[in-house]
Protein backbone atom coordinates (compact mmCIF):
# COMPACT_ATOMS: atom_id res chain seq x y z
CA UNK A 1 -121.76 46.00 52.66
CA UNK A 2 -118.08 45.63 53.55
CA UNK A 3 -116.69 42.04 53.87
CA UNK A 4 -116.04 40.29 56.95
CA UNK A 5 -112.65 37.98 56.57
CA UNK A 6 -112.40 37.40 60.18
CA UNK A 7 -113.17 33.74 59.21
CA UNK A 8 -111.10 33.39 56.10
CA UNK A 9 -107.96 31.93 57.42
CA UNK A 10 -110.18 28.51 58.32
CA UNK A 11 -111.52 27.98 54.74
CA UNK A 12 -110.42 25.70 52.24
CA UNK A 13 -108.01 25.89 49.20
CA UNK A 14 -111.32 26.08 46.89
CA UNK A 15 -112.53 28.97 48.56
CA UNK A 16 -109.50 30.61 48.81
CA UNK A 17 -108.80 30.81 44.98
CA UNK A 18 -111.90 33.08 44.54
CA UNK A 19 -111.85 34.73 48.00
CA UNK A 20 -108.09 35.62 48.40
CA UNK A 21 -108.66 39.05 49.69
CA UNK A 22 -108.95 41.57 46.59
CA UNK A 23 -111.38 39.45 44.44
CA UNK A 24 -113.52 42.71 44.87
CA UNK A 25 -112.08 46.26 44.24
CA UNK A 26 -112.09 48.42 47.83
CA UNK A 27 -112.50 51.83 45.85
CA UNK A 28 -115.55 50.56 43.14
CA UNK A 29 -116.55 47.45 44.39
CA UNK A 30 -115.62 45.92 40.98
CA UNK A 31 -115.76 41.93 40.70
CA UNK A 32 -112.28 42.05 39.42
CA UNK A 33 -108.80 43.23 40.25
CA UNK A 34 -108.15 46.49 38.53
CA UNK A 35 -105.56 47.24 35.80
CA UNK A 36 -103.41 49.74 37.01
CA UNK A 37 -101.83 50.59 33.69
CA UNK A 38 -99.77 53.10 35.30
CA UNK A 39 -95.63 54.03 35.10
CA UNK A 40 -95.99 55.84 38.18
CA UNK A 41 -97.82 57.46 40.81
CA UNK A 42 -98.50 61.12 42.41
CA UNK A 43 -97.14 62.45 45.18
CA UNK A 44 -99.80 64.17 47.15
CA UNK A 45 -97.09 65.16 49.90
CA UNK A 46 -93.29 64.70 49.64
CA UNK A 47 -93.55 64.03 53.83
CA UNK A 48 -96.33 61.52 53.30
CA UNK A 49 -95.53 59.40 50.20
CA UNK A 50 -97.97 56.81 48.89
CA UNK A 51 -97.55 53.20 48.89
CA UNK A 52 -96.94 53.00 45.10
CA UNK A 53 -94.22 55.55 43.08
CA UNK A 54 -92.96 53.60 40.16
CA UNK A 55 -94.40 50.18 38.96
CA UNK A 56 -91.27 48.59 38.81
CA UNK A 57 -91.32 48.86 42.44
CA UNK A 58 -94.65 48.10 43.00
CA UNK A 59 -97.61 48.31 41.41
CA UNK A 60 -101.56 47.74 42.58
CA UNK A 61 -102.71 45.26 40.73
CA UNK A 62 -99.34 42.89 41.01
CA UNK A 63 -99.32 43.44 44.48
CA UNK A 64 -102.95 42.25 44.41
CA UNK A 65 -101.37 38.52 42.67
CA UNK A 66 -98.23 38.82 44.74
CA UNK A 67 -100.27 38.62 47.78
CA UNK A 68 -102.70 35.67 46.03
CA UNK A 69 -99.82 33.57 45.65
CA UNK A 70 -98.47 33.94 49.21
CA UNK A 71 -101.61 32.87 50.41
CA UNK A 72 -101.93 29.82 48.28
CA UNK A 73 -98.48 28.64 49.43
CA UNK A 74 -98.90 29.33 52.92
CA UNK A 75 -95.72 31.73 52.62
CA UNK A 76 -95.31 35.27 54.18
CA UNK A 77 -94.54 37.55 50.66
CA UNK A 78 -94.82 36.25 47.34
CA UNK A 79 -93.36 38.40 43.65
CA UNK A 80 -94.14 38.10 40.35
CA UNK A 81 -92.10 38.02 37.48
CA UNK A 82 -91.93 38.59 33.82
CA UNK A 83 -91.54 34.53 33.33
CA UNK A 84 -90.44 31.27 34.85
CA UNK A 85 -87.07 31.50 34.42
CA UNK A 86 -86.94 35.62 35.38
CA UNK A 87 -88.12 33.94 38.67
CA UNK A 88 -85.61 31.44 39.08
CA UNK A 89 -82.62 33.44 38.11
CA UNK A 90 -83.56 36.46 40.08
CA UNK A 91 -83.85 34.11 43.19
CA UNK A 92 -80.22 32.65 42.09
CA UNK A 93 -78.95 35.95 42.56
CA UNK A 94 -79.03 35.46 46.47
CA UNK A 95 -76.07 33.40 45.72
CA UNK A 96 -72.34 35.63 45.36
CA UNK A 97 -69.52 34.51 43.52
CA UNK A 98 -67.84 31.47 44.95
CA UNK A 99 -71.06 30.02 46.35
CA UNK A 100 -71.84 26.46 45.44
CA UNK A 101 -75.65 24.94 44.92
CA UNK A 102 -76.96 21.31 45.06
CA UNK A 103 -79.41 20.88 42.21
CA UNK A 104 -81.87 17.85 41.24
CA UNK A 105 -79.49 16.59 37.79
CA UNK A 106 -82.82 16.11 35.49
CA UNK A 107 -83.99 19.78 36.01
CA UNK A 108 -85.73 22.16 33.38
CA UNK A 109 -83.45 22.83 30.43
CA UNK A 110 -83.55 26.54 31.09
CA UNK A 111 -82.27 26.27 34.62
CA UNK A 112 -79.63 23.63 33.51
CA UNK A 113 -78.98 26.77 30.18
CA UNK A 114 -78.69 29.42 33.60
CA UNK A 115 -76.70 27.10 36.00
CA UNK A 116 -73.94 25.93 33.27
CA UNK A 117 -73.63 28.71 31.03
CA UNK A 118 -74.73 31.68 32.71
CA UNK A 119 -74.07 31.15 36.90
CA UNK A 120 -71.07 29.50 35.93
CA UNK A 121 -69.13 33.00 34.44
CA UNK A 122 -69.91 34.64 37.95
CA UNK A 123 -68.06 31.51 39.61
CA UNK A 124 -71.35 29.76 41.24
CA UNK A 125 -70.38 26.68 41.13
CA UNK A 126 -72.93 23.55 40.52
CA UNK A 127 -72.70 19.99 41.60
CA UNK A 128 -75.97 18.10 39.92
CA UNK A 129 -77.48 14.76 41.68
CA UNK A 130 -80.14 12.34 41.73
CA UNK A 131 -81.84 13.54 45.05
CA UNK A 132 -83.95 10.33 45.20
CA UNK A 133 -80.77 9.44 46.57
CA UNK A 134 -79.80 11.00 49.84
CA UNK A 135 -76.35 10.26 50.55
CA UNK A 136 -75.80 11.42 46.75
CA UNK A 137 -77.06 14.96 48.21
CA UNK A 138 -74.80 14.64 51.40
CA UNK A 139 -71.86 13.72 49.29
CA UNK A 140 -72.31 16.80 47.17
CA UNK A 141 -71.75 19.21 50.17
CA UNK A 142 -69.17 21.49 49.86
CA UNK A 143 -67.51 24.13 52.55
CA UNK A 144 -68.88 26.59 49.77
CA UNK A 145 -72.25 25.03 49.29
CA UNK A 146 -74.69 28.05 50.01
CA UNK A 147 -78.13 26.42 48.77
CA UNK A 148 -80.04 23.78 47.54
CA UNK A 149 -82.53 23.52 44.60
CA UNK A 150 -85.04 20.75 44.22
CA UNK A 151 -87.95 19.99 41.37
CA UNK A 152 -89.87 17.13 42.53
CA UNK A 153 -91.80 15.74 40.67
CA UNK A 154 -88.47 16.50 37.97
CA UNK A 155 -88.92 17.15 34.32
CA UNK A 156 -89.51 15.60 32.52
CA UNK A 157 -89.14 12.19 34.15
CA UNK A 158 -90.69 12.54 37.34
CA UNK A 159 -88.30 11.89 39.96
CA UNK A 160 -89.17 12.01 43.49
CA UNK A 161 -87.52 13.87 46.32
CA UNK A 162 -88.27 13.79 49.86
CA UNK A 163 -88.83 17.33 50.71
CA UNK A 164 -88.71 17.19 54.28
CA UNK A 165 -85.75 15.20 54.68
CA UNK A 166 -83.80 17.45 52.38
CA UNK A 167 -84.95 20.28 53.93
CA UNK A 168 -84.09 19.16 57.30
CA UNK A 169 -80.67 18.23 56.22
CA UNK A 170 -80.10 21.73 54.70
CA UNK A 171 -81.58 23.55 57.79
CA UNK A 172 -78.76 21.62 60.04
CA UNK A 173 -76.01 23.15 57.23
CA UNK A 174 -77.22 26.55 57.50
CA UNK A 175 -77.93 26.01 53.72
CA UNK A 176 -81.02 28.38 51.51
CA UNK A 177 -83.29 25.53 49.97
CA UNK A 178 -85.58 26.66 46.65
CA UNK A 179 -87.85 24.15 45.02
CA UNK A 180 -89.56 24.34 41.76
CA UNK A 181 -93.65 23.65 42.43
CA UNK A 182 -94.51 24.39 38.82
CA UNK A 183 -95.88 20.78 38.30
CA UNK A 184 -98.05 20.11 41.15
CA UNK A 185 -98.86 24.08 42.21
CA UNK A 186 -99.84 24.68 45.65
CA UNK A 187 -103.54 22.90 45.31
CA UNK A 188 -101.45 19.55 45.24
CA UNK A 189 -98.14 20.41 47.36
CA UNK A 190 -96.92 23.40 49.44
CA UNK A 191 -93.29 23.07 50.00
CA UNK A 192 -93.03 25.66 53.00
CA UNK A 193 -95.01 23.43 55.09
CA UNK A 194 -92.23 21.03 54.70
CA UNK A 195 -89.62 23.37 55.36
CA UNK A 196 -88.63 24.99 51.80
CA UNK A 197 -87.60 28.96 52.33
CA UNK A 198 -88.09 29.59 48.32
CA UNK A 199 -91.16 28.15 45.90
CA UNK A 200 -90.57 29.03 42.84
CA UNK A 201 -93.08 28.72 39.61
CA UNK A 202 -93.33 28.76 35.92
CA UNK A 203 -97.17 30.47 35.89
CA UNK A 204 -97.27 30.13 32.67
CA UNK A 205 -98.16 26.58 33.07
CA UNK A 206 -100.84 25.12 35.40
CA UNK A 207 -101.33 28.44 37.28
CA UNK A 208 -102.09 30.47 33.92
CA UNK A 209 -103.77 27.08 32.59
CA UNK A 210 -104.56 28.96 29.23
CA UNK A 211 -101.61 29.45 27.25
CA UNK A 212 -101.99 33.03 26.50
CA UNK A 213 -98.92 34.79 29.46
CA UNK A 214 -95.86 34.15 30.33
CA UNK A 215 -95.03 34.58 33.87
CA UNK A 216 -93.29 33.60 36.81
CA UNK A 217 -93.57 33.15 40.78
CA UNK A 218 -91.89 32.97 43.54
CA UNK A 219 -93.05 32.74 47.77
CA UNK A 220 -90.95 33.44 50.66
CA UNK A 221 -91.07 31.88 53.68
CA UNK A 222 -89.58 34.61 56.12
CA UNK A 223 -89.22 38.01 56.01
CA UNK A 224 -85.74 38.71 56.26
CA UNK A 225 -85.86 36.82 52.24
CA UNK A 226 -88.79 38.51 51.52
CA UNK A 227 -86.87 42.08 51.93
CA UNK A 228 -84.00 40.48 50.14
CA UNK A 229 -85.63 39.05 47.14
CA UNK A 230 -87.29 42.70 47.24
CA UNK A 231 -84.36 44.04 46.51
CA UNK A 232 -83.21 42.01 43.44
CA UNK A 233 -87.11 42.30 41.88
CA UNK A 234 -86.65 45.69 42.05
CA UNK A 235 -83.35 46.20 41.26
CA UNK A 236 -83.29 44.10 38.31
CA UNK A 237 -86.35 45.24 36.77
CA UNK A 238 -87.50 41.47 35.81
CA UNK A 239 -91.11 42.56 36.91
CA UNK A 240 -94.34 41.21 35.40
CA UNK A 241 -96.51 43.75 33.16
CA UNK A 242 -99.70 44.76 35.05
CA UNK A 243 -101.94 43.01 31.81
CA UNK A 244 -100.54 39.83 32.61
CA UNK A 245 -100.76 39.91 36.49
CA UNK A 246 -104.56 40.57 35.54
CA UNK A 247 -104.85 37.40 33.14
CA UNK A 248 -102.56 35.31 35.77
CA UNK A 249 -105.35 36.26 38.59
CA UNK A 250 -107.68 35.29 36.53
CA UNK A 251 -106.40 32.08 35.13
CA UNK A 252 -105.43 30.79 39.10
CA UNK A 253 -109.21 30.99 40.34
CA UNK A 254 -109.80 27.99 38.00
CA UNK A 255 -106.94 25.94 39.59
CA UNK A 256 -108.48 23.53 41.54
CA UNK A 257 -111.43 22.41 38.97
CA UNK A 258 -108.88 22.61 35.87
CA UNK A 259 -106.35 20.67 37.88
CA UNK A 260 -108.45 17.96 38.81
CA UNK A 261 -110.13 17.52 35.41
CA UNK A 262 -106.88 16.93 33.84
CA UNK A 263 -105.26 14.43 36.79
CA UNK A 264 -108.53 12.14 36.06
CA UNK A 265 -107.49 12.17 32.25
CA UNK A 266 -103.77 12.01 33.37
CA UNK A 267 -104.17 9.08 35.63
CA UNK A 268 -105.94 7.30 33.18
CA UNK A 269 -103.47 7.66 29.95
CA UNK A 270 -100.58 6.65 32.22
CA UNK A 271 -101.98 3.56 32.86
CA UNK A 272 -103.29 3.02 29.40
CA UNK A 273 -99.41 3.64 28.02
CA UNK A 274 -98.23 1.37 30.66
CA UNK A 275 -99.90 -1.54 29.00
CA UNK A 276 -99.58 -0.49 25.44
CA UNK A 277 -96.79 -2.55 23.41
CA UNK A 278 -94.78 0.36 21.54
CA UNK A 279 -93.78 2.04 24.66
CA UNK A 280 -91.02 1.15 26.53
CA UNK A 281 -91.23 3.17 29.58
CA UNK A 282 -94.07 5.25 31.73
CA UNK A 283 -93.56 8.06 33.95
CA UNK A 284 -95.99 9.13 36.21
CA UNK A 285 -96.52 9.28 40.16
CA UNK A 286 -99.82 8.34 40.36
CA UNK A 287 -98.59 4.84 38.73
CA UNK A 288 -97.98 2.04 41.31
CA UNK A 289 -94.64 0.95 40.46
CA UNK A 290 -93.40 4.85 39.79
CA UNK A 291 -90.44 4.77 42.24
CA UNK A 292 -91.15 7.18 44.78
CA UNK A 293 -94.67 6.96 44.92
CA UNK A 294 -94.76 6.69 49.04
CA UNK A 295 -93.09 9.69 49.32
CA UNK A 296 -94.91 11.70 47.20
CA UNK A 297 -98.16 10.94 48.83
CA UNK A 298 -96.73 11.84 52.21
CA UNK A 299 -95.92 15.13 50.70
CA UNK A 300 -98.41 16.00 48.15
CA UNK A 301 -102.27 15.73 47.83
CA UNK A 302 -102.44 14.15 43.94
CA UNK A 303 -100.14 12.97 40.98
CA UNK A 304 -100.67 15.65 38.75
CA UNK A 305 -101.52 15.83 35.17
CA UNK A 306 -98.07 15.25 33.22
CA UNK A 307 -97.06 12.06 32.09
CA UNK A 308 -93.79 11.10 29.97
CA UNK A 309 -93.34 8.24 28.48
CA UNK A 310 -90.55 6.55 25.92
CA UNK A 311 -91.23 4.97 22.53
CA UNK A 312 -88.20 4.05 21.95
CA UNK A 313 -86.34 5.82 19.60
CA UNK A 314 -85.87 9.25 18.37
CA UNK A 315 -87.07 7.91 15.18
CA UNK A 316 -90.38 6.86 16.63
CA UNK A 317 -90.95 10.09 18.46
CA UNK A 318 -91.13 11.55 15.63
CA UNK A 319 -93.61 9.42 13.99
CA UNK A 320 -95.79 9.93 17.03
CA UNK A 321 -95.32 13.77 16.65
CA UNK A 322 -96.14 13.39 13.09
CA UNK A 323 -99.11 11.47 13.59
CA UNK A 324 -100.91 13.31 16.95
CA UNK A 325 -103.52 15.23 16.18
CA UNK A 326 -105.47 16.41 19.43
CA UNK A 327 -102.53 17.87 21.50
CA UNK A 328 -100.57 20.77 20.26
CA UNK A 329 -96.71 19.53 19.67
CA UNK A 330 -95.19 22.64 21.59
CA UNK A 331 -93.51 23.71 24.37
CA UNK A 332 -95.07 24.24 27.69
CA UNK A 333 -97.55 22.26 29.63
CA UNK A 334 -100.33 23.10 32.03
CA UNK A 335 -102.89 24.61 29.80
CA UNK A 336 -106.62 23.65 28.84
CA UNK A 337 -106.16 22.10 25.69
CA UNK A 338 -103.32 19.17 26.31
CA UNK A 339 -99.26 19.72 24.71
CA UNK A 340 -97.03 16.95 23.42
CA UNK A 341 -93.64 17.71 23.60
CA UNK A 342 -90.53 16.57 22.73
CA UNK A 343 -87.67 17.52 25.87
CA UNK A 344 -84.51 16.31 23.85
CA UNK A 345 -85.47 19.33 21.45
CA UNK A 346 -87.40 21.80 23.29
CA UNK A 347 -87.60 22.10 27.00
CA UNK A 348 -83.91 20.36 27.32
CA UNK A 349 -82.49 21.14 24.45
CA UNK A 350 -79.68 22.83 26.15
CA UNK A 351 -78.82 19.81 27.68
CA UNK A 352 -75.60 18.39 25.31
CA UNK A 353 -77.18 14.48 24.65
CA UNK A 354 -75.00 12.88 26.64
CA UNK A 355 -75.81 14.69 29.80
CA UNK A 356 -79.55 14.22 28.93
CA UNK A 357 -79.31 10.10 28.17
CA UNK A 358 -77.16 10.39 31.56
CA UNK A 359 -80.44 11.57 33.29
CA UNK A 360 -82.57 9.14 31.27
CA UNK A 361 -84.05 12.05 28.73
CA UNK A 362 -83.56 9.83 25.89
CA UNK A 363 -84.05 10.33 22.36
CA UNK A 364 -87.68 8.11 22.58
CA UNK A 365 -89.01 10.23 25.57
CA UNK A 366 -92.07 12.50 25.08
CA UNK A 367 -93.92 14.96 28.04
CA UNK A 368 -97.95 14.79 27.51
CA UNK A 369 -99.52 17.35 29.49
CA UNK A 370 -103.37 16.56 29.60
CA UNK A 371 -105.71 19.38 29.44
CA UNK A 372 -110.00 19.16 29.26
CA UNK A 373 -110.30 17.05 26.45
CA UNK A 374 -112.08 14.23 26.60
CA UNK A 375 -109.25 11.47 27.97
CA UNK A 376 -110.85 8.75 25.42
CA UNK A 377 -110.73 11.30 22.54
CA UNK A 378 -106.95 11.86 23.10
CA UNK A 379 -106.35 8.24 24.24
CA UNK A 380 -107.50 7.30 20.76
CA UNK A 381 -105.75 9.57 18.89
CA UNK A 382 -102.36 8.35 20.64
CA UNK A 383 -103.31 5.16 19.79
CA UNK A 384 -103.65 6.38 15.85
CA UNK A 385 -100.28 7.90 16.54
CA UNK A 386 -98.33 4.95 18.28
CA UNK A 387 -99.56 1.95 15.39
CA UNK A 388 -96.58 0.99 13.82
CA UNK A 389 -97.38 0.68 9.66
């Protein structure tokens, strides 16, 4: 019995995680996307080639999460690549030399590492600002300025930006707008609606939600990018391997239940560390005093399931670190079991200190991802780890 998905455009986000249109194999029937591990493909006639010749083109079974992650994010093409930042950087390469960009100032570590000491040799110039505040953003335009690229909520502090005003604003300037969705994924927010042309995503976090692949994302929302972003997959090679497209597919049908899970737990340590005595300082949407909290309801469905928070002092960090014993102390976030980590050391370590205490990544700031635990479980254990002795 073939099936019928004449209806599937009116179902919900749910539904669409397990029915995205090649949750069951055309050729076999099989339950789950095939692994085509495959270099290339033959050519049955030279007049008539087939749709796939060399994976690094294209390949079946990345096609099959390309296309999954287009329809999540309401986009028209989406690509896959080998991790977060292959993502970002290939997308970057729209820019030419001379362009300048308008990025959020506390953004991932590894795009601040690509911006300043990559971009910067191939004269793309970067002007940083707090995009909560929008005449900061207007000030930064340049006659060069080519695009602007937004994380909202940032890392690790949270920061808010309106997505629809800044995307209006850049539409009226002719200017490209990207925005890193990696925190709230498409169940919570979906940027093109609001007028982003790029999404951009490190799957290795929330979307993979297991800690076991490394992989990135991107979503177009026209064409004419699509066949240009084409170009620079392909011609950079920065593809992801067919194995981990397969454990990606797998990983996003879970989204929505893992998601939610670990918001309940999230929502419910952020307000716990907001009354506890050692720390200092809570970030987290969901919180009502989180500046920015308006707009990110207007824009997105839930708060999401990282908090940070600041104990103080470097010093004291570490003692927490020391102490935790639930959450792994690693890089990353997203996954099922929850991650404690430490930004002025790992994810923004490339920032030089001052630049990071500029952007309020102090020294006493730590990123808790929450995962499936039990929230009292790890709500204890913090507790263990924040008494002073």
């Amino acid at each position: 019995m073939s099936k019928d998905n004449s209806k599937a455009r009116s179902r919900k986000f749910a539904t669409d995680l397990i029915h995205f249109g090649s949750e069951i194999d055309k050729h076999t029937g099989a339950s789950s996307v095939p692994i085509y591990q495959a270099s290339t493909f033959h050519h049955e006639s030279l007049a008539n080639p087939p749709e796939f010749d060399y994976s690094r083109s294209g390949n079946p079974t990345r096609q099959a999460l390309e296309d999954y992650i287009a329809k999540l994010e309401g986009g028209v093409r989406g690509f896959a690549f080998a991790s977060g930042m292959a993502a970002i950087s290939t997308t970057f390469m729209l820019l030419s030399a001379g362009d300048h960009v308008i990025v959020t100032e506390d953004v991932y570590g590894g795009t601040y590492r690509l911006l300043t000491s990559i971009l910067s040799r191939m004269n793309i110039e970067t002007t940083f600002v707090d995009m909560t505040d929008f005449n900061q953003v207007k000030a930064a335009l340049q006659p060069n300025t080519k695009a602007v690229y937004i994380e909202t909520p940032s890392n690790p502090t949270l920061k808010v930006t309106d997505i629809g005003l800044i995307a209006e604003w850049a539409k009226s300037h002719d200017l490209l707008t990207m925005l890193d969705n990696t925190f709230m994924t498409p169940y919570h927010q979906r940027p093109i609606e609001h007028g982003i042309d790029i999404v951009l995503h490190s799957a290795t976090k929330f979307l993979g939600g297991h800690s076991d692949v490394l992989a990135g994302l991107a979503v177009v929302a026209d064409d004419n990018l699509g066949r240009r972003l084409k170009i620079l997959q392909n011609g950079m090679g920065t593809v992801l391997g067919v194995q981990d497209c397969w454990l990606l597919i797998r990983g996003m049908k879970t989204l929505k239940a893992r998601m939610e899970y670990s918001e309940t737990g999230a929502g419910r340590l952020a307000q716990w560390l907001s009354e506890h005595p050692s720390v200092t300082k809570v970030y987290y949407p969901g919180l009502h005093d989180h500046p920015g909290r308006e707009i990110h309801e207007r824009q997105s469905l839930g708060y999401g399931a990282v908090v940070s928070f600041d104990v103080g002092s470097g010093e004291r960090a570490k003692q927490v670190l020391d102490k935790i014993e639930l959450p792994l102390v690693a890089v990353s976030l997203g996954a099922v079991e929850s991650i404690l980590s430490y930004p002025a050391m790992m994810s923004h370590a490339a920032m030089p200190k001052e630049v990071r205490h500029q952007r309020g990544i102090t020294d006493g700031l730590l990123r808790y991802s929450v995962g499936l635990e039990d929230i009292e479980d790890l709500i204890d254990d913090l507790s263990r780890a924040l008494a002073q002795e």
